[in-house]
N, C-alpha and C. Protein backbone atom coordinates (compact mmCIF):
# COMPACT_ATOMS: atom_id res chain seq x y z
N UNK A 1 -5.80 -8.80 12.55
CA UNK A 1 -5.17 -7.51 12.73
C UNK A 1 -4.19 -7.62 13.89
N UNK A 2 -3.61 -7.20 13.56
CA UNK A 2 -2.32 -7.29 14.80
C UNK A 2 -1.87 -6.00 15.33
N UNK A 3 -1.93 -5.71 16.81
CA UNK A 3 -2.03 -4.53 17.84
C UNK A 3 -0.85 -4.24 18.61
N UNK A 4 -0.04 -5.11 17.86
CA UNK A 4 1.59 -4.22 18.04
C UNK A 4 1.43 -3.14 17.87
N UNK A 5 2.03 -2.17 18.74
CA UNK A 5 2.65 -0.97 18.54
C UNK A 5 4.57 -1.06 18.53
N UNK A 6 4.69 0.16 17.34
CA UNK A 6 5.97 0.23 16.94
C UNK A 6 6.29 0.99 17.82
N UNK A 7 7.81 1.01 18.77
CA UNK A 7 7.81 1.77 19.88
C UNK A 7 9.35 2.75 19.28
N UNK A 8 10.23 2.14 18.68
CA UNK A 8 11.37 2.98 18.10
C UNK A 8 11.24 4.40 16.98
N UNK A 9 11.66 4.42 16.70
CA UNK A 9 12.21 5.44 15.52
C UNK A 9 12.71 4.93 13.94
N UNK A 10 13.04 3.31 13.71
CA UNK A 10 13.67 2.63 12.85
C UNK A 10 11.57 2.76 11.94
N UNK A 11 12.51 3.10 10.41
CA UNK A 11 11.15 2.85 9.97
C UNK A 11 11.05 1.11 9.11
N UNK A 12 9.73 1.29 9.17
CA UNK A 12 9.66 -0.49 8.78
C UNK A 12 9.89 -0.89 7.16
N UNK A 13 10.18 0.00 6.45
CA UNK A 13 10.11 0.27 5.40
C UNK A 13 10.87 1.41 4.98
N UNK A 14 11.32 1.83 3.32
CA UNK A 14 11.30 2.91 2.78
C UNK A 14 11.43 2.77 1.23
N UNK A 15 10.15 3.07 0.75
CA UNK A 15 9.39 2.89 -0.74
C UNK A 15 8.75 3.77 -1.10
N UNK A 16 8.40 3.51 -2.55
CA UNK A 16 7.63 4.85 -3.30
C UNK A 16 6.54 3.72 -4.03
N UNK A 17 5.57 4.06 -3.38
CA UNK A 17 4.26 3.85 -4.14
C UNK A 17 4.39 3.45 -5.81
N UNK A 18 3.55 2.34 -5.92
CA UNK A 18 3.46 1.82 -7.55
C UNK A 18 4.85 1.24 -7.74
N UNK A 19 4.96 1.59 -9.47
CA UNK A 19 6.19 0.76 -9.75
C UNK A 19 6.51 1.37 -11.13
N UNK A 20 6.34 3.12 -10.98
CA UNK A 20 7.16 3.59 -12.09
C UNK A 20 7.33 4.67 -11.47
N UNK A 21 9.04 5.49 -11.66
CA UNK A 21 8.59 7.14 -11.10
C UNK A 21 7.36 8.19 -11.36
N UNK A 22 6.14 7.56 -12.11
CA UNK A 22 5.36 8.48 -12.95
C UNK A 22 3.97 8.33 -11.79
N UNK A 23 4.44 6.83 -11.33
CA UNK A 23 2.84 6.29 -10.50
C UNK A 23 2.94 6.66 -9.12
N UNK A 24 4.83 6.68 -8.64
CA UNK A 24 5.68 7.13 -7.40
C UNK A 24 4.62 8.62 -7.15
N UNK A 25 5.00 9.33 -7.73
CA UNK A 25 4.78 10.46 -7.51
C UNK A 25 3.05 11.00 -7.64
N UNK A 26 2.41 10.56 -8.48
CA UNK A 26 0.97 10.32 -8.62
C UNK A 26 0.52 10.18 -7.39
N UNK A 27 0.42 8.91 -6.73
CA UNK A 27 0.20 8.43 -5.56
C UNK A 27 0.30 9.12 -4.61
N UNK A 28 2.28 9.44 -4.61
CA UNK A 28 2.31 10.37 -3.11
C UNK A 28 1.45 11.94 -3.18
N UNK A 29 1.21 12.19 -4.31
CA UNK A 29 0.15 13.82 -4.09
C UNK A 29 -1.21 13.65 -3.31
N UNK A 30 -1.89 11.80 -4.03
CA UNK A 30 -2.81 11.84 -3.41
C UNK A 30 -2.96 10.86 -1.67
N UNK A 31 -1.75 10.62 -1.06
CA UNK A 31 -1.01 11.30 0.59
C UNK A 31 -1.10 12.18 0.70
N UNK A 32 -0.14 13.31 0.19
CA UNK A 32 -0.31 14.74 0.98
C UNK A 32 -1.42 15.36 0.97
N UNK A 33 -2.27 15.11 -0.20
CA UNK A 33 -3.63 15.90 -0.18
C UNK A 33 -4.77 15.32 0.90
N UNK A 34 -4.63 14.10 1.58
CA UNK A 34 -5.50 13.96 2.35
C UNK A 34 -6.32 12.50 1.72
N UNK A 35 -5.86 12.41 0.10
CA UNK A 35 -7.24 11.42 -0.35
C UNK A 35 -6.89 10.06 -0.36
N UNK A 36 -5.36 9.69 -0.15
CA UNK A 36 -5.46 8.26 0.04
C UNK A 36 -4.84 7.74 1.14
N UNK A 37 -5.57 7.50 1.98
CA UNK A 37 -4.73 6.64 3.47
C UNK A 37 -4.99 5.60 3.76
N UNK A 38 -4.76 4.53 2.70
CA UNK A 38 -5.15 3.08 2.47
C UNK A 38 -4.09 2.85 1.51
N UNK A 39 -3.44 1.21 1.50
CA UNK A 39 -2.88 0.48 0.39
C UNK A 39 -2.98 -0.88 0.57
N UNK A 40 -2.80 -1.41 -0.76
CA UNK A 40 -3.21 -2.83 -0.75
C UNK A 40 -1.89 -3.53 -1.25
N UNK A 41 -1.64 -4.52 -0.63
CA UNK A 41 -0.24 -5.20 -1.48
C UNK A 41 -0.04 -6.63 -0.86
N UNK A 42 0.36 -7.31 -2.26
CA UNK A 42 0.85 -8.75 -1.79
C UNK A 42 2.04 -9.07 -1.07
N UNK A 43 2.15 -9.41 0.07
CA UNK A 43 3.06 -9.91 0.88
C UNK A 43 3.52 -11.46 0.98
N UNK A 44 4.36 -11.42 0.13
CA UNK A 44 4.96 -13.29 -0.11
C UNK A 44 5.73 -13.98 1.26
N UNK A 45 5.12 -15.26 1.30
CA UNK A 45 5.74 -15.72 2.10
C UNK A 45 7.67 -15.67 2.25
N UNK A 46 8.26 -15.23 3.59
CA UNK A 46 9.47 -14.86 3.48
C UNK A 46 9.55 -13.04 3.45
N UNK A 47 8.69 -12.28 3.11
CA UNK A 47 8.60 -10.93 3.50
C UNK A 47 8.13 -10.51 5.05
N UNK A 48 8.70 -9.70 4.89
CA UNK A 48 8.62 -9.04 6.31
C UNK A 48 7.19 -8.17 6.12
N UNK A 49 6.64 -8.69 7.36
CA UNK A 49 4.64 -7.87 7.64
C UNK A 49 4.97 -6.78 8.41
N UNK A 50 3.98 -5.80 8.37
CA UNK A 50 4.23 -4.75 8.56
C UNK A 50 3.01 -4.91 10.07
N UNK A 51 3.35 -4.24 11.01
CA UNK A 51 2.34 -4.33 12.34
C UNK A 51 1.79 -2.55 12.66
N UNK A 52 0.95 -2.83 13.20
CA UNK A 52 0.27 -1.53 13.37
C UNK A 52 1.26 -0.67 14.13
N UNK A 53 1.37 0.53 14.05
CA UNK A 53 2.59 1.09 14.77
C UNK A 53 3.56 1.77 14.07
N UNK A 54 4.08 0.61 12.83
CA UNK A 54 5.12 0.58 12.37
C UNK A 54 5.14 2.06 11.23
N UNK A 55 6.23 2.81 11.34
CA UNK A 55 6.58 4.12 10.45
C UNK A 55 7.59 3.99 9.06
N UNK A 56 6.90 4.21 8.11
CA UNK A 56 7.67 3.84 6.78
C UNK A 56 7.45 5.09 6.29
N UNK A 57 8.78 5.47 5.45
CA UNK A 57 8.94 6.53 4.73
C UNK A 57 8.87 6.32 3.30
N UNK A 58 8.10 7.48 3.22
CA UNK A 58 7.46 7.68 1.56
C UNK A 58 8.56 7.87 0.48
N UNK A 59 8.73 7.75 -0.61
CA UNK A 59 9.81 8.46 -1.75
C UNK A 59 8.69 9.23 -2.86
N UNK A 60 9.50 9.99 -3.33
CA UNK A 60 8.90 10.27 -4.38
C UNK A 60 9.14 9.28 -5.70
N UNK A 61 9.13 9.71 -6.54
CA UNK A 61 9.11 8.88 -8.19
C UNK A 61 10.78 9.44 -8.67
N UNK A 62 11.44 9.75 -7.55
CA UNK A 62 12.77 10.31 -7.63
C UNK A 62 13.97 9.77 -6.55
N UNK A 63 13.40 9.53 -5.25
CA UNK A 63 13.76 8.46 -4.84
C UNK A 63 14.18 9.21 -3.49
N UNK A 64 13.42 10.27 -3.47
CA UNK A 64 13.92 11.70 -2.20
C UNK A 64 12.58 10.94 -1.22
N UNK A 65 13.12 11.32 -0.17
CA UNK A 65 12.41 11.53 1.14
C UNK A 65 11.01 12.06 0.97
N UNK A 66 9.87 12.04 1.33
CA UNK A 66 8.31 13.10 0.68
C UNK A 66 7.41 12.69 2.32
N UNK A 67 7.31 11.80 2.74
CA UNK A 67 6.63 11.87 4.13
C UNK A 67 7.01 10.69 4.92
N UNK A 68 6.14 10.77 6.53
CA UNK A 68 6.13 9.70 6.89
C UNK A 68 5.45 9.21 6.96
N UNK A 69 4.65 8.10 6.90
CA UNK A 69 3.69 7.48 7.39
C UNK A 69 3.29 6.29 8.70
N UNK A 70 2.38 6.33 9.50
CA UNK A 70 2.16 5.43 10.34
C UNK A 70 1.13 4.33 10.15
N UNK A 71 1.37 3.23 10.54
CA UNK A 71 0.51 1.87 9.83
C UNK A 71 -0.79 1.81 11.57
N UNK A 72 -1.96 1.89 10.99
CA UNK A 72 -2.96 2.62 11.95
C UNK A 72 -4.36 1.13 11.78
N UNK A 73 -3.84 0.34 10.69
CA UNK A 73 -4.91 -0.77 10.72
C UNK A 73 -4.40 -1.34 9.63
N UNK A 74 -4.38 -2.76 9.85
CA UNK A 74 -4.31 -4.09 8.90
C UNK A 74 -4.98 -5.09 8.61
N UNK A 75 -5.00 -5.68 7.63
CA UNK A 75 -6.10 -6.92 7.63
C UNK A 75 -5.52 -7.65 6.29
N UNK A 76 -5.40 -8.95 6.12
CA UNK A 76 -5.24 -9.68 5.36
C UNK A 76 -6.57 -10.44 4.69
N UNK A 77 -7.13 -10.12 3.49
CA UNK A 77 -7.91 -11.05 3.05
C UNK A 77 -7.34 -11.80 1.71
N UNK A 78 -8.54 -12.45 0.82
CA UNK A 78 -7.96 -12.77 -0.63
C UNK A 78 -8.70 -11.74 -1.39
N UNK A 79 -7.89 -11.46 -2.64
CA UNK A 79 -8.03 -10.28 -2.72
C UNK A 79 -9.31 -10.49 -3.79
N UNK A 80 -10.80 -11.63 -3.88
CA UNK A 80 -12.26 -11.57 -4.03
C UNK A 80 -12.74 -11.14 -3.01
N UNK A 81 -11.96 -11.28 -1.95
CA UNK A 81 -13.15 -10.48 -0.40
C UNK A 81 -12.65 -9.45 -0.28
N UNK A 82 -11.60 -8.19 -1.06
CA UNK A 82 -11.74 -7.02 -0.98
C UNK A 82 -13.13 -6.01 -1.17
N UNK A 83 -13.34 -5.08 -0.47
CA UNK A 83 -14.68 -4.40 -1.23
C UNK A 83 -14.05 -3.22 -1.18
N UNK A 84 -15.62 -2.23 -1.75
CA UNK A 84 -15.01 -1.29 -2.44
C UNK A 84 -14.78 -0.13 -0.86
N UNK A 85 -15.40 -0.52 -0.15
CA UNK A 85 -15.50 0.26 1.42
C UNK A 85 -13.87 0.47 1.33
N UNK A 86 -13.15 -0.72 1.71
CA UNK A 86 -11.94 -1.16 1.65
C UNK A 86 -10.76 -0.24 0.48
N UNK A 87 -11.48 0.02 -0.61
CA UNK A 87 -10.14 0.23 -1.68
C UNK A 87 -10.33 1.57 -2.06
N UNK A 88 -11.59 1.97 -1.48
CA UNK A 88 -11.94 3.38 -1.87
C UNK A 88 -10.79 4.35 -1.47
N UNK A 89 -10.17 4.06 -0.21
CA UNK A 89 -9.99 4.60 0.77
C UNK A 89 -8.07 4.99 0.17
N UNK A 90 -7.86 4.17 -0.93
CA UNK A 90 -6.82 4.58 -1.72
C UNK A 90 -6.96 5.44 -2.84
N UNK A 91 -8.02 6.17 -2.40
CA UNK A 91 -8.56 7.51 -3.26
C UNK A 91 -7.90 7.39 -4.98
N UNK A 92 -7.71 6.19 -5.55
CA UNK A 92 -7.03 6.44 -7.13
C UNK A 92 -8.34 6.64 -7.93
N UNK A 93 -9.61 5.63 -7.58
CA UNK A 93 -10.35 5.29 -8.51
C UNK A 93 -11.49 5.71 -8.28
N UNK A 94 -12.79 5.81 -9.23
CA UNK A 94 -14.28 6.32 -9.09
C UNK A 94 -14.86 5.24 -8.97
N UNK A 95 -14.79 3.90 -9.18
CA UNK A 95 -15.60 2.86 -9.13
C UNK A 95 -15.17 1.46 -8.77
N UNK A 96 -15.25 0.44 -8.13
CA UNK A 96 -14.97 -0.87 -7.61
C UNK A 96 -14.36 -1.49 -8.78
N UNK A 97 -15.24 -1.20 -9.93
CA UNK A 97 -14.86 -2.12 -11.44
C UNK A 97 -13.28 -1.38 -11.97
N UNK A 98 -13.75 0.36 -12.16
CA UNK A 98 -12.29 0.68 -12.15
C UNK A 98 -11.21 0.22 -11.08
N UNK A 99 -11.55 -0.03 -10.02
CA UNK A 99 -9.68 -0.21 -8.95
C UNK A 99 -9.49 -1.84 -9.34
N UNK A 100 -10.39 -2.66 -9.59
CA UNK A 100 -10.14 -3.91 -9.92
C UNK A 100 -9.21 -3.98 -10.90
N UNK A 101 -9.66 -3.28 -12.01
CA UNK A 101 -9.13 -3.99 -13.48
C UNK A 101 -7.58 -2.72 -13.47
N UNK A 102 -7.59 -2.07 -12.71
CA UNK A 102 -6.12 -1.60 -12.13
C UNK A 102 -5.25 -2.49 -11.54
N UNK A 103 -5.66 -2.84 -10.15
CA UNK A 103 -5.10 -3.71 -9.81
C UNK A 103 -4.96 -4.75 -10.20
N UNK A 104 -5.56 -5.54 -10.89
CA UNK A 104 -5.32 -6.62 -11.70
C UNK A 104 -4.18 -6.49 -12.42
N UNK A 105 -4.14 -5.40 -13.46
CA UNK A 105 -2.95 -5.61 -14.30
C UNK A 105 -1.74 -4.80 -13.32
N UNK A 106 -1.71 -4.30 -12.21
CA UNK A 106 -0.86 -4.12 -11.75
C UNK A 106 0.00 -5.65 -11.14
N UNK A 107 -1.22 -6.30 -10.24
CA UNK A 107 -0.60 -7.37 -9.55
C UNK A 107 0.19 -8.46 -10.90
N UNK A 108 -0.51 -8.56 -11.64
CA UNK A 108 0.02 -9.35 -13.00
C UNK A 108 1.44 -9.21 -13.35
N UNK A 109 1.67 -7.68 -13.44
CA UNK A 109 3.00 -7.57 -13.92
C UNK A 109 4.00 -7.83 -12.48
N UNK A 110 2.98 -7.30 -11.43
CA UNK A 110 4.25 -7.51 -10.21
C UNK A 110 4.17 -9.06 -9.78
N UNK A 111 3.59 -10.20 -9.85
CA UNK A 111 3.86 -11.55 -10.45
C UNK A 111 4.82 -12.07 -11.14
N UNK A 112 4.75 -11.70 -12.38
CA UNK A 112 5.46 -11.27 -13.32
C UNK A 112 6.81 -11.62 -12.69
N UNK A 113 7.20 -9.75 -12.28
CA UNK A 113 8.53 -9.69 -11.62
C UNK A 113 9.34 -10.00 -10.53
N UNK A 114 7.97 -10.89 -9.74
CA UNK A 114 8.66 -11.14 -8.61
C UNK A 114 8.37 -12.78 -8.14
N UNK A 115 7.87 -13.17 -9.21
CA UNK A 115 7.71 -14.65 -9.60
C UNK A 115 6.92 -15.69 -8.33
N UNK A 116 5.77 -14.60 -8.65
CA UNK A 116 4.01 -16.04 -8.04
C UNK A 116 3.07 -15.88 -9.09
N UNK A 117 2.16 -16.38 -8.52
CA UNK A 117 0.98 -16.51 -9.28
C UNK A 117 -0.55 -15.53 -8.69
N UNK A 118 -0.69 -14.52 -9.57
CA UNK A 118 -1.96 -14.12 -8.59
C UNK A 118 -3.29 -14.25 -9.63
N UNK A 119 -4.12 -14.49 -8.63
CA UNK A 119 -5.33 -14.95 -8.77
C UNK A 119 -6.52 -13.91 -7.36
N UNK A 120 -7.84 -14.42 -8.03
CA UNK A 120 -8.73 -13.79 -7.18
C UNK A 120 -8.80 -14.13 -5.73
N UNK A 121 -7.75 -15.32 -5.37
CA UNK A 121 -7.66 -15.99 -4.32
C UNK A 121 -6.62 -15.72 -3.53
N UNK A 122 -5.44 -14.46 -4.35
CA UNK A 122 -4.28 -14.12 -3.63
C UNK A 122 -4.09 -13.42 -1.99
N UNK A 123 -3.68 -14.13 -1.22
CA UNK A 123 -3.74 -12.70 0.32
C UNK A 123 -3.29 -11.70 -0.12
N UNK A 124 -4.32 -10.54 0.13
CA UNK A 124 -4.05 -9.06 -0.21
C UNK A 124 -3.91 -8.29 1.50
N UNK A 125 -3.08 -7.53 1.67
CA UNK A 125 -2.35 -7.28 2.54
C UNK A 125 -3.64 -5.73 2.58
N UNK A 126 -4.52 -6.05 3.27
CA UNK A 126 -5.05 -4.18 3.29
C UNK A 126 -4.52 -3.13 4.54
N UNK A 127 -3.83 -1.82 4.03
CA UNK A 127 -3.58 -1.30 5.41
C UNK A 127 -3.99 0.11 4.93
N UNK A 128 -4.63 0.45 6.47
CA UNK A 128 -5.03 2.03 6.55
C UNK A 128 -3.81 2.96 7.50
N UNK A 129 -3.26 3.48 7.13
CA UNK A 129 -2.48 4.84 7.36
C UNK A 129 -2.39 6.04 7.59
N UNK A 130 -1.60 6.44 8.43
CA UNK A 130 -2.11 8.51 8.40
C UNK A 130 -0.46 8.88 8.22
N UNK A 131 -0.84 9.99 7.61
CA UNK A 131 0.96 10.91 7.49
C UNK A 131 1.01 11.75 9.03
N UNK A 132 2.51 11.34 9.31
CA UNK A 132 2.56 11.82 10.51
C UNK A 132 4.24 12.95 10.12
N UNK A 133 4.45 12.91 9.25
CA UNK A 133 5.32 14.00 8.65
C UNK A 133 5.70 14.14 7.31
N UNK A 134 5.77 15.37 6.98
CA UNK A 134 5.87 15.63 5.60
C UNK A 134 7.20 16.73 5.67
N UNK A 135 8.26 15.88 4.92
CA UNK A 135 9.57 16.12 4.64
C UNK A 135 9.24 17.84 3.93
């Protein structure tokens, strides 16, 4: 975990959750409502890591402004030593077996498109978050 604090105003990021306007917007409701302040994502070597501190702005599934968020805890494992403590906390799913076989065919296609290989052995990027403004 890394205990940088972000000290500017530049955000570290600016993205919309998932990878369709349908999942964009899905996602960000469950931000504003309180139920997901966790995400998980593969970070390829040559991407820029995100450090605790750091403020990235939300989009909707439209490509508008919807919040801010602050990066409040990180951890890199492979993504077999995720648990469900860990993924719950992205409020999508009712069960460990359901967020798996989600994420699975999510990471697959984003493989796919962004050309690696994932496996149960991939570094999964876990970060916990709080909204610190809502556009």
């Amino acid at each position: 975990m890394n205990s940088m604090e972000n000290t500017n105003n530049d955000y570290f990021e600016r993205f919309a959750f998932g990878d369709s306007p349908e999942m964009a917007d899905e996602l960000l409701a469950l931000v504003l409502c309180g139920k997901k302040t966790a995400t998980v994502s593969v970070v390829l070597e040559g991407d820029q890591k995100p450090n605790v501190g750091d403020l990235s702005l939300v989009l909707d599934g439209r490509g508008n402004p919807a919040c801010v968020i602050k990066t409040v805890h990180l951890e890199t494992v492979k993504f077999c030593d995720l648990t469900w403590d860990m993924v719950k906390l992205e409020g999508e799913d009712e069960t460990f077996e359901q967020w798996k076989a989600g994420n699975i065919r999510y990471w697959t296609r984003d493989a796919d498109r962004r050309g690696y290989t994932f496996n149960d052995q991939t570094p999964i990027t876990f970060e916990r978050f709080e909204v610190v403004e809502v556009m």
